[in-house]
PDB file of N, CA and C in Angstrom:
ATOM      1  N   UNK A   1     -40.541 -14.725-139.110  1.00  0.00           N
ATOM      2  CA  UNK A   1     -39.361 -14.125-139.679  1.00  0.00           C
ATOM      3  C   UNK A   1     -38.416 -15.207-140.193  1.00  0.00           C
ATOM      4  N   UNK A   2     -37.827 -15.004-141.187  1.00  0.00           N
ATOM      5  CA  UNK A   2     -36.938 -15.777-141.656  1.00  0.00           C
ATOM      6  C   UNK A   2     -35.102 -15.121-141.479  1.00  0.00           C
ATOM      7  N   UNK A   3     -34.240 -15.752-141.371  1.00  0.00           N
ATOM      8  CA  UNK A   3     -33.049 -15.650-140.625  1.00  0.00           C
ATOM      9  C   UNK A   3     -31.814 -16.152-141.692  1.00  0.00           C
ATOM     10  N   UNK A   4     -31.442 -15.387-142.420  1.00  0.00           N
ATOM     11  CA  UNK A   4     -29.990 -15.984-143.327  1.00  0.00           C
ATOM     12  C   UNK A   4     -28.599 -15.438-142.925  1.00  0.00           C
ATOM     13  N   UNK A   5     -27.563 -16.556-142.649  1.00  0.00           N
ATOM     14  CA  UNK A   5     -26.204 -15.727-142.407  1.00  0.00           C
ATOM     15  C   UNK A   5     -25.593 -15.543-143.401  1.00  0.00           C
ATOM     16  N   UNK A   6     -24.620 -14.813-143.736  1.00  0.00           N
ATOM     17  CA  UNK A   6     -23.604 -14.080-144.605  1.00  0.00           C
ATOM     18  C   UNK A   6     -22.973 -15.120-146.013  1.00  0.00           C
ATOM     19  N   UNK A   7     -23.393 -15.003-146.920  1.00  0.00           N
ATOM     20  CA  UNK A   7     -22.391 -16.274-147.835  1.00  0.00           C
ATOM     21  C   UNK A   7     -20.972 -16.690-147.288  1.00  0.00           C
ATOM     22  N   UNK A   8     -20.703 -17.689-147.981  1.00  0.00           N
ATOM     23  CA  UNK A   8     -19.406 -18.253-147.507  1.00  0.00           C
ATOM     24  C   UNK A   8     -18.512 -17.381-148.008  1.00  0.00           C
ATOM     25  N   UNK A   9     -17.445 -17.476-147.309  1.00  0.00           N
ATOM     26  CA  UNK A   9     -16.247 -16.226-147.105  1.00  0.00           C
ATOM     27  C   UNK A   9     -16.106 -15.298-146.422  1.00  0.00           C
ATOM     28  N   UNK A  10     -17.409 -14.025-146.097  1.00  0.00           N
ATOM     29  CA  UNK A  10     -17.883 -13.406-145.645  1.00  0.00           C
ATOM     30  C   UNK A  10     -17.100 -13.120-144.166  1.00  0.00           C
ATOM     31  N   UNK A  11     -17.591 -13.970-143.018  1.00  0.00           N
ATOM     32  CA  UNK A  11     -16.782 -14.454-141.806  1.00  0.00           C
ATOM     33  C   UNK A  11     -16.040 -14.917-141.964  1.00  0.00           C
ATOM     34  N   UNK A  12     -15.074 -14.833-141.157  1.00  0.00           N
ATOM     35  CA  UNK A  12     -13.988 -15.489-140.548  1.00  0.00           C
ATOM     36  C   UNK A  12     -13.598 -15.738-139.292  1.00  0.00           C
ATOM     37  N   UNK A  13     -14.084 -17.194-138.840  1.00  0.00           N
ATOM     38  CA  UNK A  13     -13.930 -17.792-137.785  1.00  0.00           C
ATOM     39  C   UNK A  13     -12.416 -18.035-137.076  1.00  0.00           C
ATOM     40  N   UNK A  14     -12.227 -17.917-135.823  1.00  0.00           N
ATOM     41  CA  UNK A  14     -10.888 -18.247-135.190  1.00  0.00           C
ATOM     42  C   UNK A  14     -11.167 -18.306-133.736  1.00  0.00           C
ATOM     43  N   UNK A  15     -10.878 -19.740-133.295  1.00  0.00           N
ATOM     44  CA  UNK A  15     -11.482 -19.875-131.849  1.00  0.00           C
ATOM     45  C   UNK A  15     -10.094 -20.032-131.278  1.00  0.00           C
ATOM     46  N   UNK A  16     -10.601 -19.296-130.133  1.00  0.00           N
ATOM     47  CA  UNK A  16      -9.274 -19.122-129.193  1.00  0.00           C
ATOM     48  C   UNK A  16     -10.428 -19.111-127.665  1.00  0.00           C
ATOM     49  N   UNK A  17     -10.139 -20.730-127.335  1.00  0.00           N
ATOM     50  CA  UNK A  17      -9.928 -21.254-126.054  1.00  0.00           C
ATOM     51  C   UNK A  17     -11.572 -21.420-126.074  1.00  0.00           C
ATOM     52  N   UNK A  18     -12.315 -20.906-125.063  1.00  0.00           N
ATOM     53  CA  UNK A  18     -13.896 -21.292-125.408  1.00  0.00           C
ATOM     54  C   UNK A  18     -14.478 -19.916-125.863  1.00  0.00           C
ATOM     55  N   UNK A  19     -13.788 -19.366-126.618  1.00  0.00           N
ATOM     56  CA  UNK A  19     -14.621 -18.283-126.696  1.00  0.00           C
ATOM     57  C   UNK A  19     -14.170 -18.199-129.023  1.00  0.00           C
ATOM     58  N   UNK A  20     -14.961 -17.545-129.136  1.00  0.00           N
ATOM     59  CA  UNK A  20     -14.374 -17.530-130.919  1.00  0.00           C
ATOM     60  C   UNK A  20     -14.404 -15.818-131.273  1.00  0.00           C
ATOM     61  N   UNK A  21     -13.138 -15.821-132.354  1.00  0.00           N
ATOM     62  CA  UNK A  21     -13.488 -14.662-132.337  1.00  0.00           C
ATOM     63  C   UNK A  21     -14.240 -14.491-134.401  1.00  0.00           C
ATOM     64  N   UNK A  22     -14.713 -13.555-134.640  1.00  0.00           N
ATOM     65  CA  UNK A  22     -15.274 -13.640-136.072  1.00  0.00           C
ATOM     66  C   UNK A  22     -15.121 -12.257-136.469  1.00  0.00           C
ATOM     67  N   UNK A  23     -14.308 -12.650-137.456  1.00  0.00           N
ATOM     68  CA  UNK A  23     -14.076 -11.012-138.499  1.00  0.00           C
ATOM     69  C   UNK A  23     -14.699 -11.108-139.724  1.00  0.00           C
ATOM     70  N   UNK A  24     -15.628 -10.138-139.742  1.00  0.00           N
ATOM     71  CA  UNK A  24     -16.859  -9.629-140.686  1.00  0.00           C
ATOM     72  C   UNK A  24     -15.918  -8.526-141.838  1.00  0.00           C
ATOM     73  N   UNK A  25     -15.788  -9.717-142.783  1.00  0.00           N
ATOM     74  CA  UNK A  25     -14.970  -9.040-144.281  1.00  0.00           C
ATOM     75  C   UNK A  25     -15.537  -7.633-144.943  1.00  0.00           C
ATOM     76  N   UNK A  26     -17.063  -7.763-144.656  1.00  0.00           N
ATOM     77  CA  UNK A  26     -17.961  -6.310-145.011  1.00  0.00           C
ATOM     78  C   UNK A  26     -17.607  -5.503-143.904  1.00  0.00           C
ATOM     79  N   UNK A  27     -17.849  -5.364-143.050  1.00  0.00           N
ATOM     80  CA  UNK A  27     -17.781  -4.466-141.924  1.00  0.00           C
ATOM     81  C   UNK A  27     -16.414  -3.884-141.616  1.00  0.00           C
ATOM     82  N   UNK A  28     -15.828  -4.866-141.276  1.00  0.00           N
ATOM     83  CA  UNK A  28     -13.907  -4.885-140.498  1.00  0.00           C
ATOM     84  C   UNK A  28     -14.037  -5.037-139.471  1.00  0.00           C
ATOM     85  N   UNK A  29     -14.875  -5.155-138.692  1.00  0.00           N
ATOM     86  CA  UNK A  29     -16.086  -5.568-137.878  1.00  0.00           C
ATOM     87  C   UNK A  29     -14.875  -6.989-136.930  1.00  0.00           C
ATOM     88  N   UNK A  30     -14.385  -7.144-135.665  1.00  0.00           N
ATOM     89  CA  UNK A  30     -14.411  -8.418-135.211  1.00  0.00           C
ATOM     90  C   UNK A  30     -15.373  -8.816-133.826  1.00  0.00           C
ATOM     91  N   UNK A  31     -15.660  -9.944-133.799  1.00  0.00           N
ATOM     92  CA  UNK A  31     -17.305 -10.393-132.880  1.00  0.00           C
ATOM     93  C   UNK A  31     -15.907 -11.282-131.642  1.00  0.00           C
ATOM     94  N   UNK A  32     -16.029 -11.228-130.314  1.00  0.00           N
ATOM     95  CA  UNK A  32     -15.977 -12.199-129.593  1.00  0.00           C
ATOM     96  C   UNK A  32     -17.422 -12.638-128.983  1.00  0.00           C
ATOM     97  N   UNK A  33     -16.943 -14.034-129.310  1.00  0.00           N
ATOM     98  CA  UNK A  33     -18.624 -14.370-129.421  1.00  0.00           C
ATOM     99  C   UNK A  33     -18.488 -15.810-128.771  1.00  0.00           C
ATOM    100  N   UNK A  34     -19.460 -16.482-127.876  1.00  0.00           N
ATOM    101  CA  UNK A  34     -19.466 -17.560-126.842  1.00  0.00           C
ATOM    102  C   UNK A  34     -19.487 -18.534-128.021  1.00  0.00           C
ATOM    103  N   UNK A  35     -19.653 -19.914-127.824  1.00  0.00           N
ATOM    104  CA  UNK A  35     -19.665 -21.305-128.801  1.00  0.00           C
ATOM    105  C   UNK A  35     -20.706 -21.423-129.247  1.00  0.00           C
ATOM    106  N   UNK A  36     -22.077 -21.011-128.818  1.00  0.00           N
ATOM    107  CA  UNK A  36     -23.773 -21.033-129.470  1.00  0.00           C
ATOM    108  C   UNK A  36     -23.243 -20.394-130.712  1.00  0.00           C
ATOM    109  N   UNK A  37     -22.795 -19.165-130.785  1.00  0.00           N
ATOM    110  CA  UNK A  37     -22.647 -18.210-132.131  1.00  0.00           C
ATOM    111  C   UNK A  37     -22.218 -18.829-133.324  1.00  0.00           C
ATOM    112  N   UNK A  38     -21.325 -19.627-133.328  1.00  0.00           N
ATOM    113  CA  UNK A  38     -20.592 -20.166-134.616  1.00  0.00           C
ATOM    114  C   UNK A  38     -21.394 -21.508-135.136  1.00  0.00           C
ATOM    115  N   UNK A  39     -22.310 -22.150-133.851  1.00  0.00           N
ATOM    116  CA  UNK A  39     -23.459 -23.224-134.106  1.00  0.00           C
ATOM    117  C   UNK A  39     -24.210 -22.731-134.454  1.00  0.00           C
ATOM    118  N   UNK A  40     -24.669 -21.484-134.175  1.00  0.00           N
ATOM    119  CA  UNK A  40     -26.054 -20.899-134.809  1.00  0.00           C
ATOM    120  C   UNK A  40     -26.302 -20.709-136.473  1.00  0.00           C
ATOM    121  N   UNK A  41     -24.442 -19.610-136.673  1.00  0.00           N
ATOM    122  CA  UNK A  41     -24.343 -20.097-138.150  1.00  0.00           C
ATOM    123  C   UNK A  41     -23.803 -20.747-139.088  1.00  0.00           C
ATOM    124  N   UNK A  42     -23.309 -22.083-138.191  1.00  0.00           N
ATOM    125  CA  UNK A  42     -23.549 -23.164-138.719  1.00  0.00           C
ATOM    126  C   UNK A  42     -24.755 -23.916-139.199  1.00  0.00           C
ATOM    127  N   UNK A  43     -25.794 -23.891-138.377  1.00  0.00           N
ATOM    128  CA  UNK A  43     -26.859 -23.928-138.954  1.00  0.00           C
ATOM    129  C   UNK A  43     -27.342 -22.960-139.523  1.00  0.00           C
ATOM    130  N   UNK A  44     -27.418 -22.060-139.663  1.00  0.00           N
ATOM    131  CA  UNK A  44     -27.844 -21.253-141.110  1.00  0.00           C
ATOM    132  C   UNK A  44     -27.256 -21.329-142.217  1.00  0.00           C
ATOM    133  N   UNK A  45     -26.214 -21.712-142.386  1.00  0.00           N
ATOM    134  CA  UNK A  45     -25.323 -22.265-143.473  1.00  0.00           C
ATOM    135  C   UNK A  45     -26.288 -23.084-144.252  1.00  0.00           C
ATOM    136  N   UNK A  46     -26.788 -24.251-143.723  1.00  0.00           N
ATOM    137  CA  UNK A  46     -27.731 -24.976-144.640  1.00  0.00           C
ATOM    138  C   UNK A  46     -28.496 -23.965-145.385  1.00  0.00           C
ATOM    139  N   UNK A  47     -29.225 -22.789-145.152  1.00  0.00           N
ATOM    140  CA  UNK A  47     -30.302 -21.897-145.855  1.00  0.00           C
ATOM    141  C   UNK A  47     -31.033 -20.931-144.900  1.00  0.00           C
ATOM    142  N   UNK A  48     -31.589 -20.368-145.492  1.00  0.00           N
ATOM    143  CA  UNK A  48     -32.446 -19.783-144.596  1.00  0.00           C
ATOM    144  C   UNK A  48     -33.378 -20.502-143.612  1.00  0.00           C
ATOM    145  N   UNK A  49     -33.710 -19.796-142.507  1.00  0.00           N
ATOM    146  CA  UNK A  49     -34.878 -20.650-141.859  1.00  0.00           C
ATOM    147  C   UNK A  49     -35.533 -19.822-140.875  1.00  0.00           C
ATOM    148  N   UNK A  50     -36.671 -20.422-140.515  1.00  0.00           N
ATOM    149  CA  UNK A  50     -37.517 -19.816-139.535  1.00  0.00           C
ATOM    150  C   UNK A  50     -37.104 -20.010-138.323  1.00  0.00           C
ATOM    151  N   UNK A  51     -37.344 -19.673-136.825  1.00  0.00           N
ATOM    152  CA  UNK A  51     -37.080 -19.779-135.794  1.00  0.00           C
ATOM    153  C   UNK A  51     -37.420 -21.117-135.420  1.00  0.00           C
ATOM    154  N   UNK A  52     -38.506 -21.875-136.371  1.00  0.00           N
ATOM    155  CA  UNK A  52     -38.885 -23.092-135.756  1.00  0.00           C
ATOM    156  C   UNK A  52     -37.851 -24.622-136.552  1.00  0.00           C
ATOM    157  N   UNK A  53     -37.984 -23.848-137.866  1.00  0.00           N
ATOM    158  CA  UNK A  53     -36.889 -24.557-138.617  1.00  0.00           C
ATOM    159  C   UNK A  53     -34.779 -24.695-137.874  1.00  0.00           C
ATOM    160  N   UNK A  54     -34.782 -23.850-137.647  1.00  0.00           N
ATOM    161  CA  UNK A  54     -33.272 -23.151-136.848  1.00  0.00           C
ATOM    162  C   UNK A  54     -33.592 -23.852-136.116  1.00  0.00           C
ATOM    163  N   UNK A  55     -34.310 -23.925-134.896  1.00  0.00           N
ATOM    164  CA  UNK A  55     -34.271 -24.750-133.520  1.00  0.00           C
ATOM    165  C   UNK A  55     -34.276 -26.213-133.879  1.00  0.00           C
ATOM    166  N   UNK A  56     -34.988 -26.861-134.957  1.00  0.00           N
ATOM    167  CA  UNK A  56     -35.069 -27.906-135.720  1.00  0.00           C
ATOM    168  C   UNK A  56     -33.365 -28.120-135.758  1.00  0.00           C
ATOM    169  N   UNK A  57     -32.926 -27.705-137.023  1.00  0.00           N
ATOM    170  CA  UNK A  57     -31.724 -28.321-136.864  1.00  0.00           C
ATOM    171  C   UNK A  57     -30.147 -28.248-135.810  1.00  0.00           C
ATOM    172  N   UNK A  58     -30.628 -26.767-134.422  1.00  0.00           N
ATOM    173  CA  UNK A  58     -29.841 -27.074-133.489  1.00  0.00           C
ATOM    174  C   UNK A  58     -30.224 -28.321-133.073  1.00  0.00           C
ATOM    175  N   UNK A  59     -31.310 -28.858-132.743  1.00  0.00           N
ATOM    176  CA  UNK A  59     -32.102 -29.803-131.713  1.00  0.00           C
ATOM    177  C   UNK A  59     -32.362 -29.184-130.188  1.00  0.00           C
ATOM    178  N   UNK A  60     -32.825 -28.045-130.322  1.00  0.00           N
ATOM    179  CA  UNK A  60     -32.988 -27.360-129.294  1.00  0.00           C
ATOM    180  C   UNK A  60     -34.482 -27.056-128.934  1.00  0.00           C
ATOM    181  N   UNK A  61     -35.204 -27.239-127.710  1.00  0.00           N
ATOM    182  CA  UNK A  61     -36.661 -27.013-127.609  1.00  0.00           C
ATOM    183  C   UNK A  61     -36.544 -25.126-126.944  1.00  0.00           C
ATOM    184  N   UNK A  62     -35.466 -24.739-126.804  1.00  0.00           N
ATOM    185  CA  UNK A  62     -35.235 -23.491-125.944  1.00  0.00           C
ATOM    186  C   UNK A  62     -35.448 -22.068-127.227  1.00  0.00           C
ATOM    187  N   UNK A  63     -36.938 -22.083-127.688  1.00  0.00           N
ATOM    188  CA  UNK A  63     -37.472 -21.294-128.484  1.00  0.00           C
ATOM    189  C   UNK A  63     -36.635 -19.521-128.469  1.00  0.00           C
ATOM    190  N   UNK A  64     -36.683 -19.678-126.840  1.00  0.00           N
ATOM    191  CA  UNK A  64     -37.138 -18.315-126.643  1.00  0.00           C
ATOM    192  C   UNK A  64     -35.766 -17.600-126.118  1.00  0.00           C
ATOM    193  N   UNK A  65     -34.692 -18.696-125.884  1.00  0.00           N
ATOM    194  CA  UNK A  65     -32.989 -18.747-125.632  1.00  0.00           C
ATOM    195  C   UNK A  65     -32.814 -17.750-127.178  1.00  0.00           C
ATOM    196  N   UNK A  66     -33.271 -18.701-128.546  1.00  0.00           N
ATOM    197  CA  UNK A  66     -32.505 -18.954-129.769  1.00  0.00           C
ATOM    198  C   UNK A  66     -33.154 -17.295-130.221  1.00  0.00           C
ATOM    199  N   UNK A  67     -34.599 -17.419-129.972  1.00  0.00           N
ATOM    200  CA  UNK A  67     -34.954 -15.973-130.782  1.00  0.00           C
ATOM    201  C   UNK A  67     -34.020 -14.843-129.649  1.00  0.00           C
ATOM    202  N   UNK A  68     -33.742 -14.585-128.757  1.00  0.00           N
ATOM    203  CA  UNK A  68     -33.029 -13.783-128.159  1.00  0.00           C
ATOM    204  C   UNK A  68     -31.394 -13.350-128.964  1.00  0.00           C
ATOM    205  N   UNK A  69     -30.957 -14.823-129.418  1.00  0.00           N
ATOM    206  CA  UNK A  69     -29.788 -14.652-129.841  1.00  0.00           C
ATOM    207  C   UNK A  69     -29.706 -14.131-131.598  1.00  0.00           C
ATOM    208  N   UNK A  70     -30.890 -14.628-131.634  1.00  0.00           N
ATOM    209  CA  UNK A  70     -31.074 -14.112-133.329  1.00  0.00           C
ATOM    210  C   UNK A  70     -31.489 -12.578-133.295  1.00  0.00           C
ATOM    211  N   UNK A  71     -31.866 -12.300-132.249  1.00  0.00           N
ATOM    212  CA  UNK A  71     -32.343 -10.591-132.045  1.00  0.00           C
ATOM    213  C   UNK A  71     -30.519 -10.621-131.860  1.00  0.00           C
ATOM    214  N   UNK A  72     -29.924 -10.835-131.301  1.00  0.00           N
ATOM    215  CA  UNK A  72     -28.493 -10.105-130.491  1.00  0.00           C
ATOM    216  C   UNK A  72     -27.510 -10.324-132.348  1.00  0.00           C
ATOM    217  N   UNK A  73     -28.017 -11.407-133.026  1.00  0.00           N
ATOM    218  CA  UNK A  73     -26.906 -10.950-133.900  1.00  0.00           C
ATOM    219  C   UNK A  73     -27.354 -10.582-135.034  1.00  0.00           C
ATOM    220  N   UNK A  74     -28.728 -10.583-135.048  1.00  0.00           N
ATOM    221  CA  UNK A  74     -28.975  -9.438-136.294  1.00  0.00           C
ATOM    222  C   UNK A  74     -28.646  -7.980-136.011  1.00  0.00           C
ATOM    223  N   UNK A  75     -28.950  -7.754-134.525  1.00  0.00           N
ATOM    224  CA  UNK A  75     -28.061  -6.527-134.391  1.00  0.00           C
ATOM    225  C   UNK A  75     -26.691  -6.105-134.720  1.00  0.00           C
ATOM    226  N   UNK A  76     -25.725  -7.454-134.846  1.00  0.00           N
ATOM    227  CA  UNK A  76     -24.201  -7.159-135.332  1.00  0.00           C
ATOM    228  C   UNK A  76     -24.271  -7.151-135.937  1.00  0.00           C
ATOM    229  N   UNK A  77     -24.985  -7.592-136.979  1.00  0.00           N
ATOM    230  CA  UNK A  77     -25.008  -8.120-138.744  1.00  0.00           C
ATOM    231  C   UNK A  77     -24.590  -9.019-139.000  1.00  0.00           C
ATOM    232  N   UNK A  78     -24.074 -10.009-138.145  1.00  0.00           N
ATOM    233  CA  UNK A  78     -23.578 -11.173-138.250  1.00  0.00           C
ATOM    234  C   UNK A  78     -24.763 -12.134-138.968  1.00  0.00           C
ATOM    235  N   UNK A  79     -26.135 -11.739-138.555  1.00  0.00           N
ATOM    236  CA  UNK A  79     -27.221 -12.340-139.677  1.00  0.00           C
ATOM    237  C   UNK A  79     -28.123 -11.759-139.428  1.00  0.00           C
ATOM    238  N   UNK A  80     -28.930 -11.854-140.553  1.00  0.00           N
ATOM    239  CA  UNK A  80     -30.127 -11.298-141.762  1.00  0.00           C
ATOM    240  C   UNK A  80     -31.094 -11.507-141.417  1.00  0.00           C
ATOM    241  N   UNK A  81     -32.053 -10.771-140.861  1.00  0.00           N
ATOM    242  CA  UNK A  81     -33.243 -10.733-140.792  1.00  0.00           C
ATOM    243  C   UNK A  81     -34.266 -10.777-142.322  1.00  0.00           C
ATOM    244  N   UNK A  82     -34.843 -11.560-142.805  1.00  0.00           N
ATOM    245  CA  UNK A  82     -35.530 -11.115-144.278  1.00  0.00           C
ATOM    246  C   UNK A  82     -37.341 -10.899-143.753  1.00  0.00           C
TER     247      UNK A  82
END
């Protein structure tokens, strides 16, 4: 599966303390969401990618952490399953 987040603008990031919160401009939608979330699409920002590519540029060997979280926010819509 391949994994793309939202073009730029889209979100809107605002971290308050360790937690962030993200308001989804399509939706009206706001996410409180732990510190992995905003790294995750940070790395998708570069492009699309595969689960093996994504773990690539977190630097993460925790396969099966990252596909969990990519299941949890394609469910918000926060990103794209293609």
């Amino acid at each position: 599966m391949i994994y793309r987040a939202p073009p730029s603008g889209v979100l809107r990031h605002v971290r308050l303390d360790t937690m962030t919160a993200i308001y989804d401009r399509r939706s009206g939608a706001t996410h409180l969401v732990a510190e992995v979330v905003p790294t995750i699409l940070r790395a998708l920002s570069e492009g699309e990618a595969d689960l093996e590519t994504l773990a690539r540029r977190l630097g993460t060997d925790e396969r099966v952490a990252l596909a969990d979280r990519l299941d949890e926010l394609t469910a918000t819509g926060l990103v794209e399953r293609l």
